[in-house]
Protein backbone atom coordinates (compact mmCIF):
# COMPACT_ATOMS: atom_id res chain seq x y z
CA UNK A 1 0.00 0.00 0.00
CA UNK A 2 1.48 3.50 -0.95
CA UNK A 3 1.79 6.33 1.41
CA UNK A 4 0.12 8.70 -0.70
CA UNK A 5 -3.37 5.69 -0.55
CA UNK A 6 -3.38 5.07 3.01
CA UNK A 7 -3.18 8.92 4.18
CA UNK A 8 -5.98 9.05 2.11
CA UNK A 9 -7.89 6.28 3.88
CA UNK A 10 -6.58 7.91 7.14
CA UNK A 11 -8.22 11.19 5.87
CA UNK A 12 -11.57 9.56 4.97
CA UNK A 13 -11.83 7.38 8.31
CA UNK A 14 -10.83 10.25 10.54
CA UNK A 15 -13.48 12.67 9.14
CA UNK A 16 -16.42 10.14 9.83
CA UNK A 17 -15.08 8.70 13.09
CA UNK A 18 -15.85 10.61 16.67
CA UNK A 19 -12.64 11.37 17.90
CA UNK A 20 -11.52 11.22 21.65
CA UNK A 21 -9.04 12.15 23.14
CA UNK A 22 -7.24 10.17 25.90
CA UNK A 23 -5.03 10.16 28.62
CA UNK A 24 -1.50 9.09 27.85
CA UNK A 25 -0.74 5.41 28.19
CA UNK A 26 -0.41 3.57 31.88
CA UNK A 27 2.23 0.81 29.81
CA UNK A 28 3.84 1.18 25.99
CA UNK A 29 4.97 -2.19 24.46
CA UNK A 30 8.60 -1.65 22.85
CA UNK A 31 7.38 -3.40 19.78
CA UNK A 32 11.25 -3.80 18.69
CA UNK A 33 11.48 -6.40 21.42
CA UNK A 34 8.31 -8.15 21.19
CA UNK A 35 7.50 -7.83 17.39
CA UNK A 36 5.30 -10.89 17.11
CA UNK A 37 3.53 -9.99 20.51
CA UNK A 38 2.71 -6.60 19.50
CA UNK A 39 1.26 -7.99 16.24
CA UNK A 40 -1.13 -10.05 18.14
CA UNK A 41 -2.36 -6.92 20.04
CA UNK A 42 -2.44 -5.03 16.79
CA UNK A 43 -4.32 -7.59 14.88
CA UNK A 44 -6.82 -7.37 18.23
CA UNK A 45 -7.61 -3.69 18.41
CA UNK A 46 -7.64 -3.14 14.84
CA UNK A 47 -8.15 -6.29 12.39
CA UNK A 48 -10.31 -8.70 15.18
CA UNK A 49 -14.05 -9.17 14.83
CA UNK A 50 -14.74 -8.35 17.41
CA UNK A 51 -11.93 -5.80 18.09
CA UNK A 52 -10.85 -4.71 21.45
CA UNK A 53 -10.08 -1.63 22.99
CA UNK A 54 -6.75 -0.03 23.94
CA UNK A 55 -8.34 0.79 27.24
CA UNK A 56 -8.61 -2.07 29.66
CA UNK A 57 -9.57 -2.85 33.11
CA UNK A 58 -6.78 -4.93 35.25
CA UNK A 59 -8.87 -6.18 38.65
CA UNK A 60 -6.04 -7.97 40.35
CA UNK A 61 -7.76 -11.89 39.29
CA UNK A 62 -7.30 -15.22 41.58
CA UNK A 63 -5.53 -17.78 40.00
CA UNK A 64 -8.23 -19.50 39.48
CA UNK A 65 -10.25 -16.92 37.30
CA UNK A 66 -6.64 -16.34 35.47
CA UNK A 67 -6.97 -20.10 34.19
CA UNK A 68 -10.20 -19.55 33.32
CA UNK A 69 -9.83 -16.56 31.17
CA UNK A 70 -6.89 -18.34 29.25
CA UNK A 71 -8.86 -20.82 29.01
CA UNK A 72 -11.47 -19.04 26.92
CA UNK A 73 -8.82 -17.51 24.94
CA UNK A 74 -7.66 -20.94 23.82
CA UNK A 75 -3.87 -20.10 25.81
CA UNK A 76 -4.58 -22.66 28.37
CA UNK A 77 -2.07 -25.11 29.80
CA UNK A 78 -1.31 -27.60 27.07
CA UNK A 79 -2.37 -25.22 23.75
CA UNK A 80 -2.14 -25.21 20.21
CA UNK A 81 1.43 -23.43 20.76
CA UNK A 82 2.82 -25.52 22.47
CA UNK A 83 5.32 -28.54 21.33
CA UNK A 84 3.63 -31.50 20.14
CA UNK A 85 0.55 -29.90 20.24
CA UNK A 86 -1.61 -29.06 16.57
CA UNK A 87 -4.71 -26.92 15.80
CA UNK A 88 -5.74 -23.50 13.94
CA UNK A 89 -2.53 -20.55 14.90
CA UNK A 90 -0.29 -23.66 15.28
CA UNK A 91 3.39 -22.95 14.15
CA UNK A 92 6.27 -24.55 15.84
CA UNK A 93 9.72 -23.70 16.08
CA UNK A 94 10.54 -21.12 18.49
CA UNK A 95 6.77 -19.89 18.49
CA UNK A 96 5.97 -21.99 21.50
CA UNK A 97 4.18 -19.54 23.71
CA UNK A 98 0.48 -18.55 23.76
CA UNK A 99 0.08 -15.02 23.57
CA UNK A 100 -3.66 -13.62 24.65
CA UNK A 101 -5.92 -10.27 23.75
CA UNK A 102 -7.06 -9.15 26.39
CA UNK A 103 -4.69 -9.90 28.82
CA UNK A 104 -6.15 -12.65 31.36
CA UNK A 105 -5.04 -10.29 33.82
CA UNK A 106 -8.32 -7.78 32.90
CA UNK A 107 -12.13 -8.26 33.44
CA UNK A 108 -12.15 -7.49 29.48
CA UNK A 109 -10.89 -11.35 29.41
CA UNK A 110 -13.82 -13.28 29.74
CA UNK A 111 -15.02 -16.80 29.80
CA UNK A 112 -16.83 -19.12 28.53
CA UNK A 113 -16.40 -17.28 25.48
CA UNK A 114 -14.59 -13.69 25.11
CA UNK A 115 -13.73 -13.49 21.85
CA UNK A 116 -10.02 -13.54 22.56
CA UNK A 117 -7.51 -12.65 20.07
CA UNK A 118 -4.21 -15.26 20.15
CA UNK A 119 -0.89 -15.92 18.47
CA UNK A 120 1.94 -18.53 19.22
CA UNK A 121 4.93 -16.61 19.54
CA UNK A 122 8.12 -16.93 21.31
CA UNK A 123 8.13 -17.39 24.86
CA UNK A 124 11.26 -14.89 25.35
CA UNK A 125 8.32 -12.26 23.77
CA UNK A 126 5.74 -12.95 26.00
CA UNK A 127 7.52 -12.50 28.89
CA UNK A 128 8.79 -9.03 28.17
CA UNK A 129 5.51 -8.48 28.09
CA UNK A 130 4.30 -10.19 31.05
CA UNK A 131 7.01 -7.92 32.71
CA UNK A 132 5.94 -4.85 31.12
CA UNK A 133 2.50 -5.55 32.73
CA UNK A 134 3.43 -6.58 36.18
CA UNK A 135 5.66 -3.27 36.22
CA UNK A 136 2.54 -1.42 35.96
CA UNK A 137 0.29 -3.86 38.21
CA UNK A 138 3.26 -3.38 41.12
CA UNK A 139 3.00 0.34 40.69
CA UNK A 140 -0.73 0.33 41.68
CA UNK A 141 -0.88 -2.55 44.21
CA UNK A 142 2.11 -0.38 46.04
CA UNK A 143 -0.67 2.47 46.60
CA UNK A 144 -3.04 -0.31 47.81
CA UNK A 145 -5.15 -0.69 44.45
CA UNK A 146 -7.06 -3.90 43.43
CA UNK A 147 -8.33 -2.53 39.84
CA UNK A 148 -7.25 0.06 37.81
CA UNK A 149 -8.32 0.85 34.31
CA UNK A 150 -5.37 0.14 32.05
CA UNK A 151 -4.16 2.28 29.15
CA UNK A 152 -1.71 0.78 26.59
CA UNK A 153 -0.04 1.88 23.73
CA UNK A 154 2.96 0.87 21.07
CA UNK A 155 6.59 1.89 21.09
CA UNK A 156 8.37 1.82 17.75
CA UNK A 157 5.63 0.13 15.79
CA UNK A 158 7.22 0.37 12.54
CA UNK A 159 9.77 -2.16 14.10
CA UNK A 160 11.57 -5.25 11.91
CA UNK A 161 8.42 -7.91 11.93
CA UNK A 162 5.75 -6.10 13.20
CA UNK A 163 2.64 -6.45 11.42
CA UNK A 164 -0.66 -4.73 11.64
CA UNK A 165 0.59 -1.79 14.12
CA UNK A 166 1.81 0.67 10.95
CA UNK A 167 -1.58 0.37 9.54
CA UNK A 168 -0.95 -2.41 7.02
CA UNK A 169 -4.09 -4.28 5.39
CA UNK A 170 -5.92 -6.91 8.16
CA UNK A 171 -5.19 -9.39 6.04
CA UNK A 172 -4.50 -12.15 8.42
CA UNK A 173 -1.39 -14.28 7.87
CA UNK A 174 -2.57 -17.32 9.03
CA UNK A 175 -1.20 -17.39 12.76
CA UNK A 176 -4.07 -14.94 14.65
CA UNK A 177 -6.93 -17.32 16.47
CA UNK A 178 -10.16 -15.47 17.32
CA UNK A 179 -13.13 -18.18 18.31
CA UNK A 180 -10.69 -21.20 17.51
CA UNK A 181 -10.46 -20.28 13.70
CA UNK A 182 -8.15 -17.67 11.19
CA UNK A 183 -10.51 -14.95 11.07
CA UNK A 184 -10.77 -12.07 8.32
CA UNK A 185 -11.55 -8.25 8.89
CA UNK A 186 -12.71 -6.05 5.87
CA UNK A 187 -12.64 -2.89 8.18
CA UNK A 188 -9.40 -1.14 8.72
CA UNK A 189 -9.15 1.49 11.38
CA UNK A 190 -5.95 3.26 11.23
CA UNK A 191 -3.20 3.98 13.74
CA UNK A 192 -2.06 7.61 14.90
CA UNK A 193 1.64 8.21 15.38
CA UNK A 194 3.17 10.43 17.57
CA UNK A 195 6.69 12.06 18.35
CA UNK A 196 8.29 11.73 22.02
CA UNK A 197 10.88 13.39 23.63
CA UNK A 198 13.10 10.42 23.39
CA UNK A 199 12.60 10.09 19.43
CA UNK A 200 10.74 6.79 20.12
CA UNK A 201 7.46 6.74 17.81
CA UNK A 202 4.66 5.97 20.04
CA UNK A 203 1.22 4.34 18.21
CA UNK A 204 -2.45 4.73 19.23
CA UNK A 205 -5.82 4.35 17.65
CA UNK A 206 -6.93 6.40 20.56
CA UNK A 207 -5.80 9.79 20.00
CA UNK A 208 -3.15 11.12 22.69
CA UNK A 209 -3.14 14.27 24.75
CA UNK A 210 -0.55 16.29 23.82
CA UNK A 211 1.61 17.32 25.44
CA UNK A 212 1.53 15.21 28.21
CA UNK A 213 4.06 12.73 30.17
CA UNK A 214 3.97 9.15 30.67
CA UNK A 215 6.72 6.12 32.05
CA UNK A 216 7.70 3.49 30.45
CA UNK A 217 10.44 0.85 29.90
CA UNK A 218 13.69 1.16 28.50
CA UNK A 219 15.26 -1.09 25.64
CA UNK A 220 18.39 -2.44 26.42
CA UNK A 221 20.20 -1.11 23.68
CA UNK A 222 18.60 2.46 23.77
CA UNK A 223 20.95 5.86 24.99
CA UNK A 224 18.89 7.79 27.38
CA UNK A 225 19.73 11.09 27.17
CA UNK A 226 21.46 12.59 30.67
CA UNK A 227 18.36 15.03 31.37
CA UNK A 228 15.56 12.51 31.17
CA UNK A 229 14.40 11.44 34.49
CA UNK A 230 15.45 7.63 34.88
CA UNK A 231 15.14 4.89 37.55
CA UNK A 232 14.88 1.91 38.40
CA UNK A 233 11.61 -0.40 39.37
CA UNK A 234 11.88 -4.18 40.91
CA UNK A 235 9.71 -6.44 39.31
CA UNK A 236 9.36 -10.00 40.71
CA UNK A 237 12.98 -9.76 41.68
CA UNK A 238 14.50 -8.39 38.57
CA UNK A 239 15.41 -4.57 38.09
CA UNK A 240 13.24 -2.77 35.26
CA UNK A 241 15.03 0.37 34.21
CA UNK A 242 11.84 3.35 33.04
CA UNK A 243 11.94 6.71 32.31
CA UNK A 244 9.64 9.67 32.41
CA UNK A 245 8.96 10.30 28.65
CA UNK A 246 7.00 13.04 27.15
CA UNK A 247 4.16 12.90 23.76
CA UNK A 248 4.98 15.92 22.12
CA UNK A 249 3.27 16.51 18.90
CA UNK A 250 0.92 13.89 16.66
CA UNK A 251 2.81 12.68 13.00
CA UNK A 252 2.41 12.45 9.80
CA UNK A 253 2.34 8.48 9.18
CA UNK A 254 5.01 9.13 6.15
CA UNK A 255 7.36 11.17 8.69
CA UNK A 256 6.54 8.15 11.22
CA UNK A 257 7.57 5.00 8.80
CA UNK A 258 10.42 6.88 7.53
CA UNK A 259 11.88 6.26 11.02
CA UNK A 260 12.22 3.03 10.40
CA UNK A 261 12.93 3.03 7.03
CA UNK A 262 16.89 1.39 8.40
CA UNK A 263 14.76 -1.50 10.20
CA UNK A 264 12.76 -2.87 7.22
């Protein structure tokens, strides 16, 4: 798809869609890290039918109603991802690990039948972003909370491998489950870019106040620059290194791929 067709798609979809505005996001996925992971949450709140909502609601679940809710997403113990195993998303290799939209960890997960979004991907994936969650989750259970509405968004979604989150077609590649079959989506909703002080491109279909601060993780291999507040946050043992980052301006989605024109 050309630049020059999908800004004017984005054009056309933006002038008949409500638009509102939202806070800036409680956790941003750095898609560079989890590219197959953040295709499976793209593919949810954009290509699924039903889609899902970048806005969730974590309430803090037993372990019981956990199991349950993967479960109904079809990422229970013993899945289709798993080694061995066979069924519609199934891939092999390294894509051992079931990866679930919405997270089991929100009342927007629900059983018998939720309508989950899934993808086998690789289990080093899903745990970055199991750790990007329960960074958030420990925040809010330090100041005593049990639920929490939960606000997400992508970090360099024009990464190597990422599908989906730079508005390509919902064409579905074979590998995302929704009701136990490959799905298809004819309607295309369209991601909104936007610039941060760090120069990491941040995606939303909800559009972003601006400007506005928000935390979130740090790659490994990323230079923070000496006057951006930095720190570090124990999660389940292990040190998580965030930073106070700031959404500056909304962009162009031609200025926004070009960023990662050296990544394709």
């Amino acid at each position: 798809m050309s630049y020059k067709t999908v800004l004017f798609a984005a054009a056309a979809w933006l002038a008949t869609t409500p638009q509102v505005t939202a806070t800036p996001p409680d956790v941003t996925f750095l898609c560079n890290r989890m590219p197959e992971v953040c295709t499976n949450m793209c593919w949810a709140v954009r290509c699924g039918s039903p889609t899902f909502s970048q806005t969730l609601n974590w309430d803090s679940p037993n372990d019981d109603t956990a199991k349950k809710r993967r479960l109904s997403a079809g990422c229970q113990k013993g899945n289709k991802c798993n080694k061995g195993r066979k069924g519609p998303g199934h891939r092999g290799g390294k894509f051992t690990s079931c990866d679930e939209y919405p997270f089991a960890s929100t009342s927007d997960s629900k059983f018998p039948n939720g309508h989950q979004v899934s993808r086998c991907v690789p289990p080093v994936e899903n745990s970055r972003q199991g750790k990007a969650l329960q960074t958030v989750y420990g925040r809010w259970r330090k100041k005593g909370l049990k639920s929490h509405s939960l606000q997400i968004a992508f970090g360099n979604p024009g990464s190597r491998g990422v599908k989906y989150c730079g508005n390509q077609k919902c064409k579905n590649d074979g590998f995302q489950v929704q009701d136990k079959s490959i799905k298809k989506r004819d309607e295309e909703p369209l991601f909104k870019f936007y610039k941060t002080g760090s120069g990491m491109v941040l995606g939303s279909l909800t559009k972003i106040d601006t400007p506005s601060n928000f935390t979130r993780e740090v790659d490994d291999q990323e230079q923070v620059a000496p006057h951006f507040e930095a720190w570090k946050e124990d999660v389940e043992g292990e040190d998580v290194h965030v930073i106070s980052d700031t959404v500056l301006e909304e962009m162009p989605f031609e200025e926004a791929m070009k960023h990662f024109e050296g990544d394709a």
